[in-house]
Protein backbone atom coordinates (compact mmCIF):
# COMPACT_ATOMS: atom_id res chain seq x y z
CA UNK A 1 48.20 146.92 101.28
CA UNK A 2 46.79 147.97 98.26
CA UNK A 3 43.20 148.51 99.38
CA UNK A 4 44.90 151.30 101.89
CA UNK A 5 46.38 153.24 98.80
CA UNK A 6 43.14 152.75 97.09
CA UNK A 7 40.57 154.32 99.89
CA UNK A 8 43.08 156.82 100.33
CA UNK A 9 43.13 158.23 97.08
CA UNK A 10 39.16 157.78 96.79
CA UNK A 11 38.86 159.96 100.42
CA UNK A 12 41.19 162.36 98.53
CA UNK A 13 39.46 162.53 95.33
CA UNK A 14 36.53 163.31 97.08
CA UNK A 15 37.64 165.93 99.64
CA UNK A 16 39.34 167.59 96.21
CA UNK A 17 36.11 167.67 94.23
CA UNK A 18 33.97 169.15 97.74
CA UNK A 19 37.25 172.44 97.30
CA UNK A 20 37.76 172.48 93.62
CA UNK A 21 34.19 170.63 91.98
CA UNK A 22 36.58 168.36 89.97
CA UNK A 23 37.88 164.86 91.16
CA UNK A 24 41.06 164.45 90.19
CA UNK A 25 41.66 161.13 90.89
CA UNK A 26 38.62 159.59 89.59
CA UNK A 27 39.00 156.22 87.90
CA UNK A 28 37.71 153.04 87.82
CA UNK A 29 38.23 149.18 89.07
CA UNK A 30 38.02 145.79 87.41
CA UNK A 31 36.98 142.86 89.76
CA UNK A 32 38.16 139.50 88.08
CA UNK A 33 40.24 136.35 89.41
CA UNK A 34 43.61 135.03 89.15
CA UNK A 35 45.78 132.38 90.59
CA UNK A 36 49.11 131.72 90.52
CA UNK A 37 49.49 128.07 92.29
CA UNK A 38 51.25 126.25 89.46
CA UNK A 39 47.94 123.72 88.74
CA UNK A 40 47.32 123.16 85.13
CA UNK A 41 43.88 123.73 84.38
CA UNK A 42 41.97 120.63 82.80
């Protein structure tokens, strides 16, 4: 699942930045919508 790779790398990113004081794999999400069901939108 994707959500698994995410939280892991976020739990990682943070125990990195508590050793080193940089987060290395800081970045950022985009919440939006989209369907692929084959319905043509009116």
């Amino acid at each position: 699942m994707l959500t698994t790779y995410l939280r892991e790398g976020l739990k990682r990113g943070l125990e990195q930045e508590a050793k080193l004081g940089v987060n290395p794999f800081k970045f950022g999400f985009v919440g939006s919508t989209d369907v692929h069901n084959s319905l043509m939108a009116i």
